[in-house]
PDB file of N, CA and C in Angstrom:
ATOM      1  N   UNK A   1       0.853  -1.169   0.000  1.00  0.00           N
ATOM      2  CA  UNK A   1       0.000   0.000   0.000  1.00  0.00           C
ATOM      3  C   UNK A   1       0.897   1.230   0.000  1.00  0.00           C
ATOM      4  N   UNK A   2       0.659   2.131  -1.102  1.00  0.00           N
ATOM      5  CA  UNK A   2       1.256   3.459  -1.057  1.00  0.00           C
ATOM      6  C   UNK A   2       0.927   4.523  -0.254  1.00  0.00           C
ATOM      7  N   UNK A   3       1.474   5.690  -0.105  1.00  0.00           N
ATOM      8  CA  UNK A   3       1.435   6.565   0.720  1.00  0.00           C
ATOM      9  C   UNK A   3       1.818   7.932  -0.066  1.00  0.00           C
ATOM     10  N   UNK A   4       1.512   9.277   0.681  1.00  0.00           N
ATOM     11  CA  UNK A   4       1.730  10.177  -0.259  1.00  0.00           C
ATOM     12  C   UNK A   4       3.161  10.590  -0.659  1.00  0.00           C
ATOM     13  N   UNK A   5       3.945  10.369   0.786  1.00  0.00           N
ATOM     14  CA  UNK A   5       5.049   9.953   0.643  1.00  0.00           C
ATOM     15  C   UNK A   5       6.019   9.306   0.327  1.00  0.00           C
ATOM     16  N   UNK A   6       5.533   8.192  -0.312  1.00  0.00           N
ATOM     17  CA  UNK A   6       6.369   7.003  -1.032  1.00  0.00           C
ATOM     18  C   UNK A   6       6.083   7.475  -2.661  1.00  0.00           C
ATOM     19  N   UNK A   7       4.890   7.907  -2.845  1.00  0.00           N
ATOM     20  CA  UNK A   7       5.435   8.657  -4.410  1.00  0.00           C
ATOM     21  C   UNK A   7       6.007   9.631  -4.154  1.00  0.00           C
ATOM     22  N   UNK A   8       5.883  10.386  -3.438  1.00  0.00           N
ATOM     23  CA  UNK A   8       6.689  11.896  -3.338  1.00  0.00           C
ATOM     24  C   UNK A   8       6.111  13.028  -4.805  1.00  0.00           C
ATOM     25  N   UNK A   9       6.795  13.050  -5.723  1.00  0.00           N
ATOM     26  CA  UNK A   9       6.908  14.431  -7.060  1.00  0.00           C
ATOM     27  C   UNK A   9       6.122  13.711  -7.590  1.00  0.00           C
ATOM     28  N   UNK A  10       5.893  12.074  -7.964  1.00  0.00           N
ATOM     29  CA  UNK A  10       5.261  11.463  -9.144  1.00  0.00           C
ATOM     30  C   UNK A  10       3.461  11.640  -8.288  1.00  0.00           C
ATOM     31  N   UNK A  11       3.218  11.925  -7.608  1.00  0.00           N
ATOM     32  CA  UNK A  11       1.793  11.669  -7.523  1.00  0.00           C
ATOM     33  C   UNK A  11       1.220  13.201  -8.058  1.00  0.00           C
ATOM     34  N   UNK A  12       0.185  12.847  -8.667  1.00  0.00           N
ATOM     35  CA  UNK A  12      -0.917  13.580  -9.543  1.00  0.00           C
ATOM     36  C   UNK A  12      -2.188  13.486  -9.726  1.00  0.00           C
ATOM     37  N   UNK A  13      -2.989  14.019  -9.630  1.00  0.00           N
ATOM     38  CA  UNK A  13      -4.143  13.839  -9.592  1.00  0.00           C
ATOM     39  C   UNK A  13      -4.733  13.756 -11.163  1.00  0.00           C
ATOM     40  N   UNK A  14      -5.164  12.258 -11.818  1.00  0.00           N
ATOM     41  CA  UNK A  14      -5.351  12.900 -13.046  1.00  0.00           C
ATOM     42  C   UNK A  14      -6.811  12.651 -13.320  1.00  0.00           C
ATOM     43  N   UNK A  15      -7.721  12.108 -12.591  1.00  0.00           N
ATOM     44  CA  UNK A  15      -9.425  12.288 -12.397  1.00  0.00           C
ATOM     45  C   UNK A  15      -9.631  11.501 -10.798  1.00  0.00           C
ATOM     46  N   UNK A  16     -11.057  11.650 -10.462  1.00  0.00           N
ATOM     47  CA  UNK A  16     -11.107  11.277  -9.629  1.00  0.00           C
ATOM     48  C   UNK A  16     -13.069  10.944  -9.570  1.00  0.00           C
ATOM     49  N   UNK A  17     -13.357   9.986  -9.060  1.00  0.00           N
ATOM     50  CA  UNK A  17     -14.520   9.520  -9.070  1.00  0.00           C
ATOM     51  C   UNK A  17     -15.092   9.187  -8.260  1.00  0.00           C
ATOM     52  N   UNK A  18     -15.922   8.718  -7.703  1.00  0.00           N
ATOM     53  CA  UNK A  18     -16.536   7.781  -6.607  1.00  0.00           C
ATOM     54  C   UNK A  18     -17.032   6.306  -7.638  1.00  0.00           C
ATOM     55  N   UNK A  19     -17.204   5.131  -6.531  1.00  0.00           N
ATOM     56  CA  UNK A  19     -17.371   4.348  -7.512  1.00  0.00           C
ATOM     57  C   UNK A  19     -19.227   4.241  -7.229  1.00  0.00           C
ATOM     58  N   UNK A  20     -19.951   4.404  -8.453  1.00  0.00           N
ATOM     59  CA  UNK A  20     -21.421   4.492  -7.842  1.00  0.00           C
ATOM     60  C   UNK A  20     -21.850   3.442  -7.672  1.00  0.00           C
ATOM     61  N   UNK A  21     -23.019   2.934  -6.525  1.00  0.00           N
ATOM     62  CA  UNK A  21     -23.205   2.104  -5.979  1.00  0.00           C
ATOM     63  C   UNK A  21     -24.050   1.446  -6.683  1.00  0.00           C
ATOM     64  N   UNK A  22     -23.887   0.303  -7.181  1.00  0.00           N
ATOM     65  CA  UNK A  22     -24.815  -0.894  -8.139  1.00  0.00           C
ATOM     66  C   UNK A  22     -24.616  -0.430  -9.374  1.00  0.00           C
ATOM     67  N   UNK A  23     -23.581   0.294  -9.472  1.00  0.00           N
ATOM     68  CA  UNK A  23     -23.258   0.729 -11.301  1.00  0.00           C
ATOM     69  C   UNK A  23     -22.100   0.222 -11.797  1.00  0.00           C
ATOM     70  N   UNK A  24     -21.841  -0.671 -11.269  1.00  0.00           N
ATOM     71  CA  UNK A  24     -20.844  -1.575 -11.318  1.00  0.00           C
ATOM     72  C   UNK A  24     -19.722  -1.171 -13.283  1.00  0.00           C
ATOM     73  N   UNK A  25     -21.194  -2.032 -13.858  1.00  0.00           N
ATOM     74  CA  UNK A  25     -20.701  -1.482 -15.562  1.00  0.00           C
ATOM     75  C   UNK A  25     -20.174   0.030 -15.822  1.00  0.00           C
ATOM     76  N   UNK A  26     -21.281   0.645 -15.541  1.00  0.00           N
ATOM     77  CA  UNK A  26     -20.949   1.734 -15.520  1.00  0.00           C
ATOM     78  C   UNK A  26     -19.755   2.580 -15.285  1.00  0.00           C
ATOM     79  N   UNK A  27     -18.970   2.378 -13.941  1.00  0.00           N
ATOM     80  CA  UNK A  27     -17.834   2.347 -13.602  1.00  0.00           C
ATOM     81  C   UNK A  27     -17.017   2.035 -14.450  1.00  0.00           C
ATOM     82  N   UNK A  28     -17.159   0.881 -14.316  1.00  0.00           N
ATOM     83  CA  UNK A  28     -15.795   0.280 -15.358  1.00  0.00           C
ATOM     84  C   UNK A  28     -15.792   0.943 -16.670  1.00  0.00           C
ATOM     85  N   UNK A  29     -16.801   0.989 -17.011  1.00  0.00           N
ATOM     86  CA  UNK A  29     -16.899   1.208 -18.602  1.00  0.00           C
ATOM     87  C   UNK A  29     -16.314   3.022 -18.755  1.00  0.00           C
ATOM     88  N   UNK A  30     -16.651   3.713 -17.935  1.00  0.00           N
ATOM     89  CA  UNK A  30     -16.162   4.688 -17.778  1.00  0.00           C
ATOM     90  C   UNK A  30     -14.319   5.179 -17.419  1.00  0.00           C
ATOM     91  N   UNK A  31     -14.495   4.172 -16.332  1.00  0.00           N
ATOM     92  CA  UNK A  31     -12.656   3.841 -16.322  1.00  0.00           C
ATOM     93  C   UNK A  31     -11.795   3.618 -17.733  1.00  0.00           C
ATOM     94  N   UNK A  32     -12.527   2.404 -18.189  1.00  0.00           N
ATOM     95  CA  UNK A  32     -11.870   2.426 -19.541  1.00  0.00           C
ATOM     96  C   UNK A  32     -12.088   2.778 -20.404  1.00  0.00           C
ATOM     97  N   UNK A  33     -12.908   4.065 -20.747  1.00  0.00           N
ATOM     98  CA  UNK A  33     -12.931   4.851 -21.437  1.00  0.00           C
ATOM     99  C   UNK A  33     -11.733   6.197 -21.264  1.00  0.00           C
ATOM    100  N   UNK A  34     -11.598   6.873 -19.653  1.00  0.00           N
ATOM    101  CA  UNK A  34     -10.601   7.210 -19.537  1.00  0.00           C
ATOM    102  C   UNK A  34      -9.046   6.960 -19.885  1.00  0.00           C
ATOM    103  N   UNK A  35      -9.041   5.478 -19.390  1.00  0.00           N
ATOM    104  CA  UNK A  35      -8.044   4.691 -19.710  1.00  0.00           C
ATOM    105  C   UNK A  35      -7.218   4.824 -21.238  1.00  0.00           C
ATOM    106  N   UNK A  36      -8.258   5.043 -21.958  1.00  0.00           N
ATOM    107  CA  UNK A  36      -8.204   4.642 -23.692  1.00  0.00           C
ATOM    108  C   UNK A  36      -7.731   5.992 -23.745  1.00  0.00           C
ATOM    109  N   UNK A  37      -7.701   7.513 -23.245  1.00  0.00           N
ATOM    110  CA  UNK A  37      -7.769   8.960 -23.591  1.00  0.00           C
ATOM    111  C   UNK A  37      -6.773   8.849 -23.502  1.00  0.00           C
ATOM    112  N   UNK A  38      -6.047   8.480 -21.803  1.00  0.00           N
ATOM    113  CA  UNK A  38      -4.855   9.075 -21.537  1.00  0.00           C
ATOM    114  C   UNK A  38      -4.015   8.065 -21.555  1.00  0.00           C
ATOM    115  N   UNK A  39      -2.534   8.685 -20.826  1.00  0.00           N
ATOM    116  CA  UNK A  39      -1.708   7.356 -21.152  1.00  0.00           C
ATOM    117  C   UNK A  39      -1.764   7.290 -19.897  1.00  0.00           C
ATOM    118  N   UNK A  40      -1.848   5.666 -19.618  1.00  0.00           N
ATOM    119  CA  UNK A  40      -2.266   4.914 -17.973  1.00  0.00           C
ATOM    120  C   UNK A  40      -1.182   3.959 -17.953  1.00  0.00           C
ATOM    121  N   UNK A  41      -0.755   4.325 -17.079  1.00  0.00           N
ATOM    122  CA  UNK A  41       0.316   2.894 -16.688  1.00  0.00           C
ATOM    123  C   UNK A  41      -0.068   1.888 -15.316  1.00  0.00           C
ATOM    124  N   UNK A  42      -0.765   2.898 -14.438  1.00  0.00           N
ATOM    125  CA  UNK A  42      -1.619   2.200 -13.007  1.00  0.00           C
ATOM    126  C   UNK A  42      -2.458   3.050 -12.711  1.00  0.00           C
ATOM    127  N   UNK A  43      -3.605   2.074 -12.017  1.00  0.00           N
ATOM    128  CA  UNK A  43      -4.727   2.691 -11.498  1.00  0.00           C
ATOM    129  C   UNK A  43      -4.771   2.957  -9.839  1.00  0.00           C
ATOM    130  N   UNK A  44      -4.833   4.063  -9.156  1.00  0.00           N
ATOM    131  CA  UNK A  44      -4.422   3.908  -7.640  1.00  0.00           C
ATOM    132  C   UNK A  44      -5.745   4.024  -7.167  1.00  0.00           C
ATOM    133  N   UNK A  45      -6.515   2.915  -6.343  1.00  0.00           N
ATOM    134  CA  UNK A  45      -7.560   3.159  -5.761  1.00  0.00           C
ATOM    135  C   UNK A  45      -7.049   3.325  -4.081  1.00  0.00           C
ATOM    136  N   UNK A  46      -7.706   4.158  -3.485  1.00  0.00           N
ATOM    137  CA  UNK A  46      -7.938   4.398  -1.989  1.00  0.00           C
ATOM    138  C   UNK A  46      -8.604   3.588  -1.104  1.00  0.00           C
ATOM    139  N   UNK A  47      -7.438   3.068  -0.365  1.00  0.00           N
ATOM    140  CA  UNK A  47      -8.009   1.875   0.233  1.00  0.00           C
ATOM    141  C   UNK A  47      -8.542   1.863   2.030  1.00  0.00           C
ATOM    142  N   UNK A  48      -9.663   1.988   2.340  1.00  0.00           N
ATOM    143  CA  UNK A  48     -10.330   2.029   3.539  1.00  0.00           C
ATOM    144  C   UNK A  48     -10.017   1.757   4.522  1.00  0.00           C
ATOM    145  N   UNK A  49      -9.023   1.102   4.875  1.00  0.00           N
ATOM    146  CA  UNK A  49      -8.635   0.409   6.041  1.00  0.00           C
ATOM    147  C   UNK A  49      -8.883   1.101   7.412  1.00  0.00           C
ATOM    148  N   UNK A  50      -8.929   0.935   8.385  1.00  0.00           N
ATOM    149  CA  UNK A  50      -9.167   0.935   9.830  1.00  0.00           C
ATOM    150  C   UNK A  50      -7.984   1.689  10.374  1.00  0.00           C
ATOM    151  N   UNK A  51      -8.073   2.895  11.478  1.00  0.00           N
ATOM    152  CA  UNK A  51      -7.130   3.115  11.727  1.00  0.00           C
ATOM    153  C   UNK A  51      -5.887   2.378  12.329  1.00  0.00           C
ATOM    154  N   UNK A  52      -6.407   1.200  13.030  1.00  0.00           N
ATOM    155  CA  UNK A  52      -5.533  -0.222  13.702  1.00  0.00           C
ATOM    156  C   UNK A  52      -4.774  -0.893  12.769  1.00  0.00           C
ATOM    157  N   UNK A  53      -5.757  -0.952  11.228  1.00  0.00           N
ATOM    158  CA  UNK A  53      -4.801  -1.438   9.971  1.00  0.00           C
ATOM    159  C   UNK A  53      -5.751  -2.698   9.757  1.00  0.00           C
ATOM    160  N   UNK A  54      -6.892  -2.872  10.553  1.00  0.00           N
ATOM    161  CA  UNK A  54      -8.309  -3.807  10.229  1.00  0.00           C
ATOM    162  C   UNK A  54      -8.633  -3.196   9.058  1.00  0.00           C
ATOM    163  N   UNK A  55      -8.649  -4.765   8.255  1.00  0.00           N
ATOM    164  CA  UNK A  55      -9.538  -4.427   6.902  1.00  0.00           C
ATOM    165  C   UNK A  55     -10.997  -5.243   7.149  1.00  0.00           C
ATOM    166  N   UNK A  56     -11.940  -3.570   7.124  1.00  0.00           N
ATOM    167  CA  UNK A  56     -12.989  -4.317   7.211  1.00  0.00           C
ATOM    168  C   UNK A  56     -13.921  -4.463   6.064  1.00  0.00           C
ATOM    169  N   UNK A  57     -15.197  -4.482   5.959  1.00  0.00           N
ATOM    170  CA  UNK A  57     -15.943  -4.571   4.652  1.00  0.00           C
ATOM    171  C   UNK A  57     -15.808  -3.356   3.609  1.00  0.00           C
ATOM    172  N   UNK A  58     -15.515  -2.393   3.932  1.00  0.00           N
ATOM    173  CA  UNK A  58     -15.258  -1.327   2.774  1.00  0.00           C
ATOM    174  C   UNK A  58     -14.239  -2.060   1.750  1.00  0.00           C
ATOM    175  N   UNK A  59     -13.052  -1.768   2.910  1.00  0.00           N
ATOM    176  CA  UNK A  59     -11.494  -2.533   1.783  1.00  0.00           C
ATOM    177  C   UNK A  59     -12.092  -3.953   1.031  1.00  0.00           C
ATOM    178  N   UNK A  60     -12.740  -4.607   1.610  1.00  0.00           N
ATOM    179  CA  UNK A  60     -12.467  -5.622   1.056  1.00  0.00           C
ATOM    180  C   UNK A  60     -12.994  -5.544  -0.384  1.00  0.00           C
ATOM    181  N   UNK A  61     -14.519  -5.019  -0.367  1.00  0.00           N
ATOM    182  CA  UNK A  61     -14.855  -4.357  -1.789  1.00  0.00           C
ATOM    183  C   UNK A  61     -14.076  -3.795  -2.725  1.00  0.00           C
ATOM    184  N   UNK A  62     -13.362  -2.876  -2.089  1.00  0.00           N
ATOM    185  CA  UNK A  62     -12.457  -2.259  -2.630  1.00  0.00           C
ATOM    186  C   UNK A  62     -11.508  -3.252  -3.268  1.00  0.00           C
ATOM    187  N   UNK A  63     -11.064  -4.024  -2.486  1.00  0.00           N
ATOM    188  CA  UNK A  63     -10.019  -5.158  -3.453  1.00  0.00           C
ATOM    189  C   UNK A  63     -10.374  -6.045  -4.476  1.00  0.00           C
ATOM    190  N   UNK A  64     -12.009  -6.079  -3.699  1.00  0.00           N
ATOM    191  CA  UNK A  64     -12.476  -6.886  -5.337  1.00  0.00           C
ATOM    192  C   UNK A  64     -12.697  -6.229  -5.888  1.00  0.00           C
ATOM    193  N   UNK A  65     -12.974  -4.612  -6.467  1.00  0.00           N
ATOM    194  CA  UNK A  65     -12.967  -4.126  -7.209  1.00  0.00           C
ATOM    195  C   UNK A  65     -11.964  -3.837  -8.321  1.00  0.00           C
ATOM    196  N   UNK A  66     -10.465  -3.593  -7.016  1.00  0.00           N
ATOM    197  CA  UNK A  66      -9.189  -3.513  -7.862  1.00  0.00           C
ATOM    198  C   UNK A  66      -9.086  -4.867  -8.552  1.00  0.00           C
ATOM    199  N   UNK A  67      -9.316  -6.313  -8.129  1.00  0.00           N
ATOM    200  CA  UNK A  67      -9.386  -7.506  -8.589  1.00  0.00           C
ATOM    201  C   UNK A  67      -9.460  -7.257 -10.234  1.00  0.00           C
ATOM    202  N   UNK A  68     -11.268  -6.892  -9.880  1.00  0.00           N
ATOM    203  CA  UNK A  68     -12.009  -7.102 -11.718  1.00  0.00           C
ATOM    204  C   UNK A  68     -11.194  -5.321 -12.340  1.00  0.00           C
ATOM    205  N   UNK A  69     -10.944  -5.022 -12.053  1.00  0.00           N
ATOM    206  CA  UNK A  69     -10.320  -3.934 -13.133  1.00  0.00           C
ATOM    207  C   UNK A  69      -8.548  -3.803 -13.540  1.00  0.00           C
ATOM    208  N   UNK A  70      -8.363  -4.844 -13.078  1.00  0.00           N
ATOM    209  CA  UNK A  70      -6.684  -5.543 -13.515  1.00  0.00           C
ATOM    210  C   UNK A  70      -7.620  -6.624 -14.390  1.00  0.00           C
ATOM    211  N   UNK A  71      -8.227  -7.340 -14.060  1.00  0.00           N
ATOM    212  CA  UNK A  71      -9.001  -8.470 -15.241  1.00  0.00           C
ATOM    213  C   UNK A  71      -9.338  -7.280 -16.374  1.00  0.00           C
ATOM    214  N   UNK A  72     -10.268  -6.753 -15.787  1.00  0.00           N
ATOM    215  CA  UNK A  72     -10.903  -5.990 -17.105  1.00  0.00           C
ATOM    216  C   UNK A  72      -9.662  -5.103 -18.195  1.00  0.00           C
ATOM    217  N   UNK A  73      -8.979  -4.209 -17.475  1.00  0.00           N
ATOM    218  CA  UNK A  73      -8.115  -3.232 -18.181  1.00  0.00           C
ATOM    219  C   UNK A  73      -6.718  -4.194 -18.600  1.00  0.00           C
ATOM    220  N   UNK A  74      -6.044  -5.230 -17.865  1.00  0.00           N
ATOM    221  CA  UNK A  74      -4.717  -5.555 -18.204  1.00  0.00           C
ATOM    222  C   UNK A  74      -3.347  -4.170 -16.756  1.00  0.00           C
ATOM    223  N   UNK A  75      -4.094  -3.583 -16.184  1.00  0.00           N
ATOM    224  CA  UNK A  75      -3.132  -2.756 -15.630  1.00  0.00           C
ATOM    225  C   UNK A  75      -2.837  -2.451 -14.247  1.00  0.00           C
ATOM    226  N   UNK A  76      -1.982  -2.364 -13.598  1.00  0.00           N
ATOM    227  CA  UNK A  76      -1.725  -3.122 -12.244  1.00  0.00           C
ATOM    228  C   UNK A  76      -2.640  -2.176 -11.504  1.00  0.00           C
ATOM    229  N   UNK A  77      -2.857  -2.429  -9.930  1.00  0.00           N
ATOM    230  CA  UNK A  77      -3.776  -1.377  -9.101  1.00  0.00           C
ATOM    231  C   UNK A  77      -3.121  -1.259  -7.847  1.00  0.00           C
ATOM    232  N   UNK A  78      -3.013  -0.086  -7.351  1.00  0.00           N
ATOM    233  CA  UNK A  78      -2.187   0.181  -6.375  1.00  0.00           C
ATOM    234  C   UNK A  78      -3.184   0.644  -5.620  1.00  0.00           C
ATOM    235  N   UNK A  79      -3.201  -0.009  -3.991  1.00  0.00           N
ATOM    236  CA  UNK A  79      -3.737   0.314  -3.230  1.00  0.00           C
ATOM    237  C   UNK A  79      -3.164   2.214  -2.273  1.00  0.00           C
ATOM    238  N   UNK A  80      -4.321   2.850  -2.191  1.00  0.00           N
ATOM    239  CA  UNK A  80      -3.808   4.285  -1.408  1.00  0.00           C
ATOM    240  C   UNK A  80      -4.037   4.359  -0.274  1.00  0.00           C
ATOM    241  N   UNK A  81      -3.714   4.245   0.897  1.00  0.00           N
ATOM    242  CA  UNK A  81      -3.455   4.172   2.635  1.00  0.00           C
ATOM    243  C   UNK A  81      -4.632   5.377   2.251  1.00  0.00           C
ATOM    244  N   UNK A  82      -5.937   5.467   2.648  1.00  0.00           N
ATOM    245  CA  UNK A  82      -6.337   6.548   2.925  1.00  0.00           C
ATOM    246  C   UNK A  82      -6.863   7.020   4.793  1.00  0.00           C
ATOM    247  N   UNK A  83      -5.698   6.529   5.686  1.00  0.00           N
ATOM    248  CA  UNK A  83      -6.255   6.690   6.961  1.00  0.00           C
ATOM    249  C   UNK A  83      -5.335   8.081   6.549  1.00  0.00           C
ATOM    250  N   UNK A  84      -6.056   9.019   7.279  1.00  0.00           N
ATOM    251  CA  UNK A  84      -5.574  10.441   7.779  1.00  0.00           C
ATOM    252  C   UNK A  84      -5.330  11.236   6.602  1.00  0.00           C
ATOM    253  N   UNK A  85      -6.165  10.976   5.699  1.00  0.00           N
ATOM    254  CA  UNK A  85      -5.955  11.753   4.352  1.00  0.00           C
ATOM    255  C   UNK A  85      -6.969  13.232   4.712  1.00  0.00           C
ATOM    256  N   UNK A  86      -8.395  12.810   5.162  1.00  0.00           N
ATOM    257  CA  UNK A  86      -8.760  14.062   5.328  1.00  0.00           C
ATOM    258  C   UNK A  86      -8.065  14.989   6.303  1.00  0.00           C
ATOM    259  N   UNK A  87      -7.645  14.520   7.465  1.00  0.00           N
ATOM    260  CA  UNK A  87      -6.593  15.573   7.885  1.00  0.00           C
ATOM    261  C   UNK A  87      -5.375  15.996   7.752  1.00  0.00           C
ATOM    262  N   UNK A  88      -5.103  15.371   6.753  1.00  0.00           N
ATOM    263  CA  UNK A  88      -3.838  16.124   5.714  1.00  0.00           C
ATOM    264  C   UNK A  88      -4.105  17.228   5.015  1.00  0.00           C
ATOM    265  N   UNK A  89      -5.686  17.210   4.321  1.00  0.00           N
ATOM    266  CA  UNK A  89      -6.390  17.940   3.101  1.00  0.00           C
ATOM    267  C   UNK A  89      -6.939  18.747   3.867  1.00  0.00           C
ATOM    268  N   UNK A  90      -7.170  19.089   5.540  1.00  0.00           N
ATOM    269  CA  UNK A  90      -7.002  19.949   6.228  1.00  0.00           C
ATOM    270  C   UNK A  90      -5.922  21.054   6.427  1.00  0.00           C
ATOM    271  N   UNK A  91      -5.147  19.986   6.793  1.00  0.00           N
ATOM    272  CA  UNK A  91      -3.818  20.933   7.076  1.00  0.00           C
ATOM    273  C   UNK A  91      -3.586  21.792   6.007  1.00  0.00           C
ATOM    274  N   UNK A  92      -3.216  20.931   5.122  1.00  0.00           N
ATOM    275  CA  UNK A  92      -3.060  22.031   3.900  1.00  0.00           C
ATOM    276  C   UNK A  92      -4.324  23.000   2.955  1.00  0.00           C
ATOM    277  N   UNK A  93      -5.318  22.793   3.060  1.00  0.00           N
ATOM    278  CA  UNK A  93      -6.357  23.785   3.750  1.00  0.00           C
ATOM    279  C   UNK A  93      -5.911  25.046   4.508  1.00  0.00           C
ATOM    280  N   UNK A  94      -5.757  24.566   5.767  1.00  0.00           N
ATOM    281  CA  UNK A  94      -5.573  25.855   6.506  1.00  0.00           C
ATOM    282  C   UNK A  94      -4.084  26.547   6.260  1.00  0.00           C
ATOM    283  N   UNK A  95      -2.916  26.042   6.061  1.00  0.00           N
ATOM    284  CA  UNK A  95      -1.956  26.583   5.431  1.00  0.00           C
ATOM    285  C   UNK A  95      -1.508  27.430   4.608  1.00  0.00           C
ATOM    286  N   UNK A  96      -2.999  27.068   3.413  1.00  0.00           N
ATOM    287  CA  UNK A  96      -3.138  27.854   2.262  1.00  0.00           C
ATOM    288  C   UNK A  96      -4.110  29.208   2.779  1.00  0.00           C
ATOM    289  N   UNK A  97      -4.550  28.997   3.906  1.00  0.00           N
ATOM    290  CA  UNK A  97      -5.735  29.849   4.250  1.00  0.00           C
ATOM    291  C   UNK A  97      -6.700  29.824   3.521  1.00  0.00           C
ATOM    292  N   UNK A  98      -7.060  28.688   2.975  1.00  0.00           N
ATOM    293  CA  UNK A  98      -8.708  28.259   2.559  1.00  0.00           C
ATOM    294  C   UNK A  98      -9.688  27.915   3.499  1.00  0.00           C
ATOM    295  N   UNK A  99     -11.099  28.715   3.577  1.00  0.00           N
ATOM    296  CA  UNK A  99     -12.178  28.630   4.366  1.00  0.00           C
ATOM    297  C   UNK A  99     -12.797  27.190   4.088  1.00  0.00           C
ATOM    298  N   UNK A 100     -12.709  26.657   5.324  1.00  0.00           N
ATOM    299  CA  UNK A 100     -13.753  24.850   5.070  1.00  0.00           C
ATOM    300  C   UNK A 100     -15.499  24.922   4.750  1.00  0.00           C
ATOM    301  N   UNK A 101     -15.614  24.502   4.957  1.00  0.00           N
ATOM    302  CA  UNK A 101     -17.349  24.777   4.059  1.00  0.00           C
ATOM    303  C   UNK A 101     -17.828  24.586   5.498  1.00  0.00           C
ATOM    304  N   UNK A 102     -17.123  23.984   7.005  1.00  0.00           N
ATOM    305  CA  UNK A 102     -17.852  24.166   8.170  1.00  0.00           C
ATOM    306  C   UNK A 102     -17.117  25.417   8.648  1.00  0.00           C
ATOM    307  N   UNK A 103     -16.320  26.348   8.630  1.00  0.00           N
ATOM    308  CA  UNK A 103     -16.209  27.242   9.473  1.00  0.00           C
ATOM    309  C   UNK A 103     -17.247  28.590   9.002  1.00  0.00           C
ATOM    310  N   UNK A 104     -17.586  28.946  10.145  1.00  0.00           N
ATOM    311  CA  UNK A 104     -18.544  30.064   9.820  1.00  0.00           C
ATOM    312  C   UNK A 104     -17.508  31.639   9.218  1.00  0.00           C
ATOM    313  N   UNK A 105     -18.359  32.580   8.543  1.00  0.00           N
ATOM    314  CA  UNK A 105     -17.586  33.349   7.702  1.00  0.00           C
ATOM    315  C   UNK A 105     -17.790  34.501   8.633  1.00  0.00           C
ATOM    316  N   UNK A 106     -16.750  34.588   9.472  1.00  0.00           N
ATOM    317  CA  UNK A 106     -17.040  36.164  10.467  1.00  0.00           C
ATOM    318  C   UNK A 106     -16.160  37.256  10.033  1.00  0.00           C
TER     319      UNK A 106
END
């Protein structure tokens, strides 16, 4: 499992989705439509895990998902540590001095 730190310069954001729930095709078919635009070498999905490092029913979806889209596409899938991501996307939030959509505007 990667980290933001183990890519360091190479991480990029180049779309980002949710996967919709019972749209299974849909998804995919959309992935590899992206896939086909740009040039893809791996797909990094964000992986749920527990702050203890318990994988519970989210991840595991999640892995069968990464499963069928290495079947489907041919291209490896890298799992993304997402414990403490939103309070990273905080920090740097407030760093930048960007207002959160909960702080009130006084």
């Amino acid at each position: 499992m990667q980290s933001a730190t183990d890519l360091g310069s190479l991480r990029r954001r180049r779309d980002h989705f949710p996967k919709e729930e019972n749209k299974l095709r849909r998804t995919c078919a959309r992935l590899e439509e992206l896939i086909a635009n740009i040039s893809v070498e791996k797909i990094v999905l964000g992986l749920p895990v527990h702050m203890n490092s318990d994988v519970g029913e989210r991840a595991e979806r999640t892995m069968e998902f990464a499963r069928l889209l290495e079947r489907r596409t041919g291209l490896d899938v890298i799992f993304w540590d997402e414990r403490l991501t939103t309070a990273e996307a905080e920090e740097i939030l407030i760093r930048q001095k960007v207002r959160g959509k909960t702080e009130k505007n006084t």
